[in-house]
Each structure stands twice: as structure tokens, then as C-alpha cells.
Protein backbone atom coordinates (compact mmCIF):
# COMPACT_ATOMS: atom_id res chain seq x y z
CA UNK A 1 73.04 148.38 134.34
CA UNK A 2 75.95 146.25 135.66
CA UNK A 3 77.87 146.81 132.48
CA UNK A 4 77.12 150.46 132.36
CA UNK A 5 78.80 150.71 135.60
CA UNK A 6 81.81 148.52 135.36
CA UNK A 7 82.55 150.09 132.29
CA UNK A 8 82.26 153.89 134.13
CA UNK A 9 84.63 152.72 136.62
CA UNK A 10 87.01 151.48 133.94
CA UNK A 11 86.88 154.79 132.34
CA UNK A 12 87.37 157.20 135.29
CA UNK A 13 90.34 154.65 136.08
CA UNK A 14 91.90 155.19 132.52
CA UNK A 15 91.44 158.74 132.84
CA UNK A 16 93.31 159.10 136.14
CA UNK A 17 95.63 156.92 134.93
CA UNK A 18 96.53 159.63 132.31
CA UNK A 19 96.03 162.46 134.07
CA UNK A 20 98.56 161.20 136.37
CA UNK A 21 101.60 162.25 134.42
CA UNK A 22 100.34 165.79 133.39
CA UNK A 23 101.75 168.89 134.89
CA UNK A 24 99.26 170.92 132.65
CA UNK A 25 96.19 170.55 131.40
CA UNK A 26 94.25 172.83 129.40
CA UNK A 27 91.41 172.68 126.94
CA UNK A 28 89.60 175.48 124.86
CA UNK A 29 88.15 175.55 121.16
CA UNK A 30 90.45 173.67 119.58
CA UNK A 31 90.72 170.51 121.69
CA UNK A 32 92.42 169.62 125.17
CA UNK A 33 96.32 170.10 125.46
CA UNK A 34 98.42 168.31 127.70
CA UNK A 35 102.04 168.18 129.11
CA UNK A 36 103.44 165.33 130.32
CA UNK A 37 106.40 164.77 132.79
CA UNK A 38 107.89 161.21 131.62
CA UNK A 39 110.74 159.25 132.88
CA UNK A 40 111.20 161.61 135.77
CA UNK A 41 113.56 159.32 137.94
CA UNK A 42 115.70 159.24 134.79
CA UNK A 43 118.18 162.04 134.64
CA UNK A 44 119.15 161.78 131.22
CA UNK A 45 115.52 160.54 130.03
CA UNK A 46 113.15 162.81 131.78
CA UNK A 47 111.65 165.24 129.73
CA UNK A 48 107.85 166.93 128.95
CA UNK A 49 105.65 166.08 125.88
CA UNK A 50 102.86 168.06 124.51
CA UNK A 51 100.10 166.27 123.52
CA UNK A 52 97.18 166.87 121.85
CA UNK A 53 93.89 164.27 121.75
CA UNK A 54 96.43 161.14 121.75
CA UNK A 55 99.13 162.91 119.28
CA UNK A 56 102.44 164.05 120.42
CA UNK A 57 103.04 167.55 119.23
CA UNK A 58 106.50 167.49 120.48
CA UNK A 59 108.64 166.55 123.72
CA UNK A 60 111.78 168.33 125.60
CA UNK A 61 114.56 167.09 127.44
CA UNK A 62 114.80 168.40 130.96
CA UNK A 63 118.66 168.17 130.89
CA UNK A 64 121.03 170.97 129.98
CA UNK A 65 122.55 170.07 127.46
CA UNK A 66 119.71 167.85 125.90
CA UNK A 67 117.08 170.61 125.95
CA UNK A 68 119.02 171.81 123.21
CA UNK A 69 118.42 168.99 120.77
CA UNK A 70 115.86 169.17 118.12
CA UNK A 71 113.20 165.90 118.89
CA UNK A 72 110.61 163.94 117.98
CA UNK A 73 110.15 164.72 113.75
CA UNK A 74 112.28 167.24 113.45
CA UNK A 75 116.16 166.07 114.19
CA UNK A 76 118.90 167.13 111.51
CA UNK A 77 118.45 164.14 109.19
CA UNK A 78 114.19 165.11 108.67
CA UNK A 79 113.19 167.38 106.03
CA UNK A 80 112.72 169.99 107.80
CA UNK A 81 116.33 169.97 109.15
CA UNK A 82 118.38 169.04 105.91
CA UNK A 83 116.41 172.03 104.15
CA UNK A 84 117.52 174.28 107.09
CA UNK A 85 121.22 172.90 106.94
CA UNK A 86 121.49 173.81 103.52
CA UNK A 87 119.57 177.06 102.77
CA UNK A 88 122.46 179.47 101.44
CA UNK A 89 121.67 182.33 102.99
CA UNK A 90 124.93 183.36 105.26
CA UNK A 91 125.18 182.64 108.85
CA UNK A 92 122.40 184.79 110.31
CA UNK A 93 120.44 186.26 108.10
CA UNK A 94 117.70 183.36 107.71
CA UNK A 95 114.15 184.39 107.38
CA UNK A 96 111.92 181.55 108.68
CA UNK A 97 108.53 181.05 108.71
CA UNK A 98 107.00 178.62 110.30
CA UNK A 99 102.70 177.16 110.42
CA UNK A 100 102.35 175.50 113.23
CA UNK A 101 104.45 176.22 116.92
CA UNK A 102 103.41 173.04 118.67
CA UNK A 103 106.49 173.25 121.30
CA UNK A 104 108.64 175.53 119.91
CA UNK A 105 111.11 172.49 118.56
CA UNK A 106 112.38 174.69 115.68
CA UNK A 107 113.77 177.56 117.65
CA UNK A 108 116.93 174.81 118.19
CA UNK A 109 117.88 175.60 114.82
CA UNK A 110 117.89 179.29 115.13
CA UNK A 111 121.40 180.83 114.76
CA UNK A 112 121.64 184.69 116.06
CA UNK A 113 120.57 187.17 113.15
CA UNK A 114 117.78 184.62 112.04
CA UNK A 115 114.31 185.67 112.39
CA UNK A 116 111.73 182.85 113.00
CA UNK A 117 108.29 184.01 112.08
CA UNK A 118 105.80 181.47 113.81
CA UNK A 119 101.93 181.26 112.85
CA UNK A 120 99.97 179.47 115.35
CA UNK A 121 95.97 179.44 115.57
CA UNK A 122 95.72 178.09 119.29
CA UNK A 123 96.77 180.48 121.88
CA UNK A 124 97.22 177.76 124.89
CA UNK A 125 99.88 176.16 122.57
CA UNK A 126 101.83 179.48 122.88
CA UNK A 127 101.31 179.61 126.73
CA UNK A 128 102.43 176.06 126.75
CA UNK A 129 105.47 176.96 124.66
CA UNK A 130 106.56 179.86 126.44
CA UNK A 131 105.79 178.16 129.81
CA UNK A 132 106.66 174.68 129.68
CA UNK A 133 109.21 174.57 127.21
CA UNK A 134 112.42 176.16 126.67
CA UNK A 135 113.37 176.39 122.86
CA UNK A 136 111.87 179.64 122.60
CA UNK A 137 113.52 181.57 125.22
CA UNK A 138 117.16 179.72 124.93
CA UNK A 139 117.03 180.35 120.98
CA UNK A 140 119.76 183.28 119.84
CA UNK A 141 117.27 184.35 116.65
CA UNK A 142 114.54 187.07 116.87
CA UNK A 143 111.51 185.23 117.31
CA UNK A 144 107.92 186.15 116.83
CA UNK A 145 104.62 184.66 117.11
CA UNK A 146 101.74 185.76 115.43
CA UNK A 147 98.27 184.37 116.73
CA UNK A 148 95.44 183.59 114.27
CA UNK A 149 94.80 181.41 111.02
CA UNK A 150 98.10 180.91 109.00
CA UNK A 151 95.99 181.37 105.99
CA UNK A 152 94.20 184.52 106.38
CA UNK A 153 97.21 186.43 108.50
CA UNK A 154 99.14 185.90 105.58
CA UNK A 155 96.73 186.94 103.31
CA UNK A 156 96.39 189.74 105.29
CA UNK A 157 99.83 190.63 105.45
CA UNK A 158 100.19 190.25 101.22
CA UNK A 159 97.03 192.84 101.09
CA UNK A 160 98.58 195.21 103.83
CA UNK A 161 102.07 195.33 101.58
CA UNK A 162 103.77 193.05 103.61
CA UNK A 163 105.20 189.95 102.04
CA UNK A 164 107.39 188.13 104.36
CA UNK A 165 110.59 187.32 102.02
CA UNK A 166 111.12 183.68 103.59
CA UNK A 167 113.78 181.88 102.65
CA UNK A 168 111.72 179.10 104.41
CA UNK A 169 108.32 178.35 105.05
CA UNK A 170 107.31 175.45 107.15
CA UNK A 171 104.01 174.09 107.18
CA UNK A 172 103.36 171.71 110.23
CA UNK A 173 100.06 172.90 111.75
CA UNK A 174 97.33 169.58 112.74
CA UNK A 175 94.65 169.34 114.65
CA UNK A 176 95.20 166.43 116.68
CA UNK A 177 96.12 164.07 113.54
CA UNK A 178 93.89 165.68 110.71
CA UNK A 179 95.58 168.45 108.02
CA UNK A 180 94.29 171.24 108.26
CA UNK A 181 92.50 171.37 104.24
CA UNK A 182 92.38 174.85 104.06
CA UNK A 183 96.35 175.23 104.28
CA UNK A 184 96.85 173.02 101.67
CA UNK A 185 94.97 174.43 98.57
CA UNK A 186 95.84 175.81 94.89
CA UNK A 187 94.72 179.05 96.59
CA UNK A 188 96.98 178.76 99.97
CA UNK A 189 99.81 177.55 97.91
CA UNK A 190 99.17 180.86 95.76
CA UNK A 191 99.62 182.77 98.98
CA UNK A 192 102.77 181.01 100.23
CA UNK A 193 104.53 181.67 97.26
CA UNK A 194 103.91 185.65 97.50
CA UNK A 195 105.68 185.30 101.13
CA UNK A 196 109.17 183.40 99.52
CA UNK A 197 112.05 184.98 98.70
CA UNK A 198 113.27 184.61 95.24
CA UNK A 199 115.05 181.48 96.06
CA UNK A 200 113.03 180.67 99.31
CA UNK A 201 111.41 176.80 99.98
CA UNK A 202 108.39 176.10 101.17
């Protein structure tokens, strides 16, 4: 009985301790969300993460200027930013799709004319986004986010007539750590390719 209790007060401790850094905290269906306010005496270091369970789903400079950089997995040298750098489309007129809004971290790469079509199943994460964060609102491209499964909205869209032509199609949606299966099938990959332009990426 001892133990039991010394180990309750060692949780409730660790849980504070967490907590103690959040400036929102929010849980529904799909697990808890939280932001974080790190490094706040740090001018040049403070900034907010997002975090879901214990994985980071992206972080923001508070500064000006740095609020503008693309973080965490998704700077200019990943993937997801060479393929950006280099689609061919002129300046613009990119048609991005993108599974998965976590923070918003992609908007940085939006150029006016681009249109950033964002899929997210959780609708906290786009409160979050929209509240918390700035990439959405400081981006210069058309941006919208569509609520629901990525997998049966586009679906959807394919049997309404309404194939996206991407030119890009990100897929970056977890829950907490895990892949989503489901996005990652024959039959998804089917789907995807119905949405790309002739010489789109996924």
C-alpha cells in the first residue's frame, strides 16, 4: 500500500511537471494534444511545439523573422523540401496537397499563386494550427483545409469528378508514432495517383 502511494505521488508530480510548460491542452478521439512554450527567457530560442502522446508534431519560433523558417523534419535539405524546390511548375502555380497538417510547417514554402490543399482527420489540430501557430495565416498561397479521413475525402472527391491535379502530394499523417495502414495500401496508392498531375510526385 506504501508503494501504491509513493508511486501515485511520483506520477501526479511527473504530470505537473509536464503540464507546466503547456499553454494548451486538449484531448478528444484521437488522443491528447499539447502546446508547449519552451525556452521562453530565450529571445531567439523560444518557440511552441505541438505534441502529441510524447511525439513532436512540429515546433515554431516565436521570433519574426524565425517564425518563418520551415522546422523540425521538414527544412530545405528533407525530402519534402528538395521535392518542393525543384517541382517545375512556374513560380506560383503549385498545386499541393498535403495528408497530415500537424502545425501548419508547410505553409513556409508556399509562394503566392500556390494552392496548398491540406487533409487532416483531427479537428483540434486545425484549431491548434490556426490558433497557436502562424504558418498558416503568414503564408502568401491559397490555403485550404479539408477535415475528415485523407483516404475516403479523396475517394470521394475522384467519385464526385473532382481529381485534384497535384503536382505534389505529401503524405505525413501519424497517430502519435504509428502510420496510419490504411493510407498506405495498393488501394490508397491507386487513389493518390488519380489526384497527380501528369507529372505530379507523391
Amino acid at each position: 500500500m506504501l508503494l501504491s502511494l509513493v508511486f501515485g505521488v511520483l506520477l501526479i508530480i511527473q504530470i505537473r511537471k509536464a503540464d507546466e510548460d503547456a499553454v494548451d491542452l486538449t484531448r478528444n478521439f484521437y488522443g491528447t494534444l499539447q502546446v508547449k512554450s519552451l525556452l521562453a527567457e530565450d529571445p531567439n530560442g523560444h518557440h511552441f511545439s505541438l505534441v502529441h502522446g510524447r511525439i513532436t508534431h512540429g515546433l515554431q519560433f516565436r521570433g519574426a523573422v524565425q517564425s518563418l523558417w520551415p522546422t523540425t523534419y521538414y527544412g530545405e535539405n528533407s525530402g519534402i523540401g528538395l521535392a518542393l524546390k525543384h517541382l517545375e511548375q512556374p513560380e506560383g502555380q503549385r498545386h499541393v496537397g498535403l495528408v497530415g497538417l500537424g502545425t501548419g510547417t508547410l505553409a513556409t514554402y508556399g509562394r503566392a499563386g500556390d494552392r496548398l490543399r491540406i487533409y487532416e482527420i483531427n479537428p483540434e489540430v486545425e484549431r491548434i494550427a490556426r490558433s497557436r501557430f502562424t504558418y498558416l495565416a503568414a503564408t502568401p498561397a491559397e490555403v485550404a483545409v479539408v477535415l475528415g479521413d485523407a483516404r475516403l475525402t479523396l475517394e470521394r472527391e475522384l467519385a464526385a469528378g473532382q481529381p485534384q491535379s497535384f503536382d505534389l502530394l505529401a503524405l505525413d499523417a501519424f497517430s502519435s508514432d504509428a502510420i496510419p495502414v490504411h493510407l498506405l495500401t495498393r488501394e490508397a496508392m491507386d487513389i493518390y495517383l488519380q489526384h497527380l498531375a501528369p507529372r505530379g510526385i507523391i
